[in-house]
C-alpha atoms as a PDB file:
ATOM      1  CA  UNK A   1      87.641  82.494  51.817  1.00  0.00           C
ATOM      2  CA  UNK A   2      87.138  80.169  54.407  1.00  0.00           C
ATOM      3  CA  UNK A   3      86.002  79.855  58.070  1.00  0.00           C
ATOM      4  CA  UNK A   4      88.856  79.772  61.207  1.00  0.00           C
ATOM      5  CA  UNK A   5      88.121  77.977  63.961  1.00  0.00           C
ATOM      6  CA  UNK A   6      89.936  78.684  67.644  1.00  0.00           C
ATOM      7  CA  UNK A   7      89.895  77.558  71.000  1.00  0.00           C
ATOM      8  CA  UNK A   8      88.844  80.158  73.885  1.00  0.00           C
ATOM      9  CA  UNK A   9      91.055  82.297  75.730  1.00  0.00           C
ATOM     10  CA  UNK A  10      90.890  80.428  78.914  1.00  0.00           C
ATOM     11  CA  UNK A  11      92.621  77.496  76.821  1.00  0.00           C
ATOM     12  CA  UNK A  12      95.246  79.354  75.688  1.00  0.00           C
ATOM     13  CA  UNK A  13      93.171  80.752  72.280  1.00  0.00           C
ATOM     14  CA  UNK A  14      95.079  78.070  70.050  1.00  0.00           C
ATOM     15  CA  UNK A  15      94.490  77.992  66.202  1.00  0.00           C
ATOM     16  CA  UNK A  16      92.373  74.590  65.222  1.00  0.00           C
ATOM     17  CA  UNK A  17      92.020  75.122  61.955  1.00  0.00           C
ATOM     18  CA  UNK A  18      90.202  76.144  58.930  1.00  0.00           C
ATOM     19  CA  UNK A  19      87.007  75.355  56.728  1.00  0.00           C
ATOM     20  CA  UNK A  20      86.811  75.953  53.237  1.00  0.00           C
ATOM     21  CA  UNK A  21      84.936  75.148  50.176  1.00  0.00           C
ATOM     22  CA  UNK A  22      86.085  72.658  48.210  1.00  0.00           C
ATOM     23  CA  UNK A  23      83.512  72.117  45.414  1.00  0.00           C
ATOM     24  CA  UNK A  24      81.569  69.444  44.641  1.00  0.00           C
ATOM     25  CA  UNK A  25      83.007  65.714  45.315  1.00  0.00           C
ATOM     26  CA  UNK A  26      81.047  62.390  44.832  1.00  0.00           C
ATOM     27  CA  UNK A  27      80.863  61.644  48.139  1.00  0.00           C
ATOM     28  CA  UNK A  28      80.713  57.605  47.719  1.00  0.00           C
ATOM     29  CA  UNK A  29      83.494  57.572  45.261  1.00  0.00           C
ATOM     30  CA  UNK A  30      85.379  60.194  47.158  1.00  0.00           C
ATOM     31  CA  UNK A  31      86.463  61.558  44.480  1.00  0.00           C
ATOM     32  CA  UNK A  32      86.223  65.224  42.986  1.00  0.00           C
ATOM     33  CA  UNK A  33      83.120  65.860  40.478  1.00  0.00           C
ATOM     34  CA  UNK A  34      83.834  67.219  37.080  1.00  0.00           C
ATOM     35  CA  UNK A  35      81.492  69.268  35.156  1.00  0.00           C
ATOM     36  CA  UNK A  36      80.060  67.851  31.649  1.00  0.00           C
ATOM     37  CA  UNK A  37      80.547  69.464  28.546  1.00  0.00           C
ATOM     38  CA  UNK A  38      77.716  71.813  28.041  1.00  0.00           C
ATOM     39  CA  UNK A  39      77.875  72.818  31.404  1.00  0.00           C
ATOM     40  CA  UNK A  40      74.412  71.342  33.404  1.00  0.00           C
ATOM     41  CA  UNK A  41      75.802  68.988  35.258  1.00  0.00           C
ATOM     42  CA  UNK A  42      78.227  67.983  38.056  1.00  0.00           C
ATOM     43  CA  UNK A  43      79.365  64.062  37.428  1.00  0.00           C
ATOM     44  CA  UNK A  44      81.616  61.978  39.175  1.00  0.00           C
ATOM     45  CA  UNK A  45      84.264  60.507  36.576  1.00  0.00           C
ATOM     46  CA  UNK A  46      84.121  57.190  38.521  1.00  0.00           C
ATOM     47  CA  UNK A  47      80.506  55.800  38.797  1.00  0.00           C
ATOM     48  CA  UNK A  48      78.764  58.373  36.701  1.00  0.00           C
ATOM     49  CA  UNK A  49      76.467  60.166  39.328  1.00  0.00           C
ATOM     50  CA  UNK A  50      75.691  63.683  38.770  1.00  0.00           C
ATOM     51  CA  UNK A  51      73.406  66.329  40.022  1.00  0.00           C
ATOM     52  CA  UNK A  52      72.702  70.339  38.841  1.00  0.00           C
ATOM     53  CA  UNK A  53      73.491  73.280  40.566  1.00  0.00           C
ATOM     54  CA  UNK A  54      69.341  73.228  41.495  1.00  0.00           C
ATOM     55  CA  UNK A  55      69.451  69.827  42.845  1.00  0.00           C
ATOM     56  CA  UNK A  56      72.562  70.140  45.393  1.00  0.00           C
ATOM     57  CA  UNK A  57      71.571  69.692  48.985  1.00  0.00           C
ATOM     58  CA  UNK A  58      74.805  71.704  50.215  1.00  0.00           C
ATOM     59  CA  UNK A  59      76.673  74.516  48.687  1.00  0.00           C
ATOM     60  CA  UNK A  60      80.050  74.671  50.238  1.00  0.00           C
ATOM     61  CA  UNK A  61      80.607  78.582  48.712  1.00  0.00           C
ATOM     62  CA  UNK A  62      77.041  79.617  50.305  1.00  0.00           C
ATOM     63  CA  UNK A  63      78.119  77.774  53.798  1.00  0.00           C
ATOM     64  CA  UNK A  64      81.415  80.193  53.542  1.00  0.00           C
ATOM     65  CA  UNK A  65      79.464  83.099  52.445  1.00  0.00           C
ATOM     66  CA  UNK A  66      77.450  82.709  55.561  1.00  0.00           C
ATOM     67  CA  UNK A  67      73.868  82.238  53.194  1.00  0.00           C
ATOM     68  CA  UNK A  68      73.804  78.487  53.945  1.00  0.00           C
ATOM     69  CA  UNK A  69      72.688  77.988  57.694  1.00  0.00           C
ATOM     70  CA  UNK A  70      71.097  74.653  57.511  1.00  0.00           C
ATOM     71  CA  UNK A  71      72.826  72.167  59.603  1.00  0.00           C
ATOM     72  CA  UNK A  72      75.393  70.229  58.245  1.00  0.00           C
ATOM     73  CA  UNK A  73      74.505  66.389  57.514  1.00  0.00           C
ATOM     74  CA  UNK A  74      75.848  63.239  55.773  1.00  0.00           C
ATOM     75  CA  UNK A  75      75.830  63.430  52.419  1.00  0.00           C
ATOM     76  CA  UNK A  76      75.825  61.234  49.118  1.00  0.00           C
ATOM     77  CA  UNK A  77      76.303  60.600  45.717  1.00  0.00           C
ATOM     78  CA  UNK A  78      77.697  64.105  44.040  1.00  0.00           C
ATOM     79  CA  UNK A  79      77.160  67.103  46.047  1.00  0.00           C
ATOM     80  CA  UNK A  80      79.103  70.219  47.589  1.00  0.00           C
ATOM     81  CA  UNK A  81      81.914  69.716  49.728  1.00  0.00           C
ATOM     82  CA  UNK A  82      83.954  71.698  52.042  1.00  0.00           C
ATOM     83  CA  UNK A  83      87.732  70.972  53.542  1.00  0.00           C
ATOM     84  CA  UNK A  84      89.164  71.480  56.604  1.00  0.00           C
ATOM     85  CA  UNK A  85      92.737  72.489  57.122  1.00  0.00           C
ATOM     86  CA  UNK A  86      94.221  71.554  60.401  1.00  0.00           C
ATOM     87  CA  UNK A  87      96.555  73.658  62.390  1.00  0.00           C
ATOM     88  CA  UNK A  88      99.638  71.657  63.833  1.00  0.00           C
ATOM     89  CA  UNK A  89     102.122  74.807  64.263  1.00  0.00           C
ATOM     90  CA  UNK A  90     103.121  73.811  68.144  1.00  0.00           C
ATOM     91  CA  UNK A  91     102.971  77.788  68.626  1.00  0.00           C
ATOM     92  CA  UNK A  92      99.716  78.964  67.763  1.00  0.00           C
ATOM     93  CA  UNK A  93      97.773  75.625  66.407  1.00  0.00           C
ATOM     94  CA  UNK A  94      96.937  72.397  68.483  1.00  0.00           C
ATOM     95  CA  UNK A  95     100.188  70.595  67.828  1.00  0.00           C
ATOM     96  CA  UNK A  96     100.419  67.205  65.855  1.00  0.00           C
ATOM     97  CA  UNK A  97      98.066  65.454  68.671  1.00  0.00           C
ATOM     98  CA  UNK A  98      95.278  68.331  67.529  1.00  0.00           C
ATOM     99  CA  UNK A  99      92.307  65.537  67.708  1.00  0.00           C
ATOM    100  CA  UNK A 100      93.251  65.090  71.629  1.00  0.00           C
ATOM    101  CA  UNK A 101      93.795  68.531  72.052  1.00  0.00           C
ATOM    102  CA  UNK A 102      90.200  68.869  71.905  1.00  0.00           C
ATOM    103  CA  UNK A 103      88.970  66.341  74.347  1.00  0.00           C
ATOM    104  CA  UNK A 104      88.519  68.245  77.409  1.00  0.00           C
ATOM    105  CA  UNK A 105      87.281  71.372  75.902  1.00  0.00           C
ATOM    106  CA  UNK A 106      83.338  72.229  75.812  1.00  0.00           C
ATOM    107  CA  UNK A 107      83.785  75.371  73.295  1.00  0.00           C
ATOM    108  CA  UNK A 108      85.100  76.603  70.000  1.00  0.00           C
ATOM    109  CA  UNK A 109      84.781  80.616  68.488  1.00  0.00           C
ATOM    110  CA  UNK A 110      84.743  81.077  65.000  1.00  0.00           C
ATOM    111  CA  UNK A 111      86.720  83.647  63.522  1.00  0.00           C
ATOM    112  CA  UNK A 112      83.590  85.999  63.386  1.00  0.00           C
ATOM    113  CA  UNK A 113      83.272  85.595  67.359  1.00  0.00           C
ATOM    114  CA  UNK A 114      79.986  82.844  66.926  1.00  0.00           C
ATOM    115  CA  UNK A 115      80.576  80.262  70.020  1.00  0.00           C
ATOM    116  CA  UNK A 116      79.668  76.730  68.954  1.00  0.00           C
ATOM    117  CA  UNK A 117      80.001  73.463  71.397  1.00  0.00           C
ATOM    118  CA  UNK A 118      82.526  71.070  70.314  1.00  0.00           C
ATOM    119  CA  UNK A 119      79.411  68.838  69.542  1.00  0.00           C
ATOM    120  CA  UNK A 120      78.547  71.056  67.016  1.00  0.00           C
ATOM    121  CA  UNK A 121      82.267  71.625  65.844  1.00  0.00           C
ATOM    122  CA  UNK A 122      82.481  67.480  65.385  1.00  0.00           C
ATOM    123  CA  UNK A 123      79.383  67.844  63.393  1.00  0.00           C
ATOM    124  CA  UNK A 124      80.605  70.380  60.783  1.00  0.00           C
ATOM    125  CA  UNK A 125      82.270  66.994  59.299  1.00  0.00           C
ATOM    126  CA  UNK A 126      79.548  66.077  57.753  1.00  0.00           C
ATOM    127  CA  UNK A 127      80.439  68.618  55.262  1.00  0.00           C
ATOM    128  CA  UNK A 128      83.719  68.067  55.124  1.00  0.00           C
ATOM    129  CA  UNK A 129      85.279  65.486  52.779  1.00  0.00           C
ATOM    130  CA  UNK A 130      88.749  66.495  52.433  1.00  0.00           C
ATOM    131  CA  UNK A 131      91.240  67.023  55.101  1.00  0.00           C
ATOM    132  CA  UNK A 132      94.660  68.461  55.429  1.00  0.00           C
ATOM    133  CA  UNK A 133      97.012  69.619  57.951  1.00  0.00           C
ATOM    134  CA  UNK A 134      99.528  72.963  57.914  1.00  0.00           C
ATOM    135  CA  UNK A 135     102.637  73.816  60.513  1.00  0.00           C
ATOM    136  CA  UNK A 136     101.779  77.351  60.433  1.00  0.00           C
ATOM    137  CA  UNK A 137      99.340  79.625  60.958  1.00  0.00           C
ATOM    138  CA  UNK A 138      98.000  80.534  58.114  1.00  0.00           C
ATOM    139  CA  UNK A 139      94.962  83.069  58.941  1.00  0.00           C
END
C-alpha cells in the first residue's frame, strides 16, 4: 500500500514517486525502532527512547489508509514514519534530476485524483524519513 504521486497532464503526467509506510523510526537517531519484549513499547536500539502505540503523534499505516488527515509536521524522538520512493525511469518518472523537475510546476495529483500544491507536496516530508529512488515505474 502506498500513495503515488504524479505531475498533471499539461506537464506531460510524469510519475514522481511514491509514499509508503515505513513504521516507526527514532527520528533523532534515524534509525528504525524495535519493539520490546512483551510487546508495549516501540524503542530505539540507539538512545533508548520509546513511545506506545497510544502515545504516537503519526501513524504512517493510518496516513496510507487515508484515516490520518492531520497535517504532516516535524517529528521527534520514536514515532511513525513513512518513505518515499522516487521515480527516475527517464520514460514515465522525472528522470535522475527529479528534485529540479519540480521547480516550475504549481501542482501535483495523487493517485486517487486529490490535487495538492507543490507546497503541500514539499511538506509531506515531514513524515518522511527514509528515501529511495527506482528506474521504473513501479505503480
Amino acid at each position: 500500500m502506498g500513495m503515488n504521486l504524479y505531475t498533471l497532464k499539461k506537464e506531460g503526467r510524469k510519475h514522481i514517486g511514491k509514499r509508503y509506510a515505513n513504521g516507526f523510526w527514532c527520528w533523532d537517531c534515524k534509525v528504525k525502532a524495535e519493539r520490546d519484549i512483551v510487546g508495549l513499547f516501540w524503542f530505539c536500539p540507539k538512545c533508548g527512547q520509546r513511545c506506545s502505540d497510544k502515545t504516537l503523534s503519526y501513524n504512517p499505516a493510518m496516513r496510507e489508509f487515508g484515516f490520518d488527515k492531520s497535517e504532516p509536521h516535524k517529528k521527534k524522538g520514536v514515532d511513525g514514519a513513512s518513505g518515499f520512493i522516487w521515480c527516475i525511469d527517464n520514460n514515465t518518472g522525472l528522470g535522475k534530476n527529479y528534485k529540479k523537475s519540480l521547480k516550475n510546476i504549481s501542482k501535483i495529483r495523487t493517485e486517487y485524483g486529490e490535487y495538492w500544491s507543490i507546497k503541500k507536496f514539499w511538506q509531506m516530508f515531514d513524515d518522511i524519513i527514509e528515501e529511495s529512488e527506482s528506474d521504473n515505474d513501479f505503480c
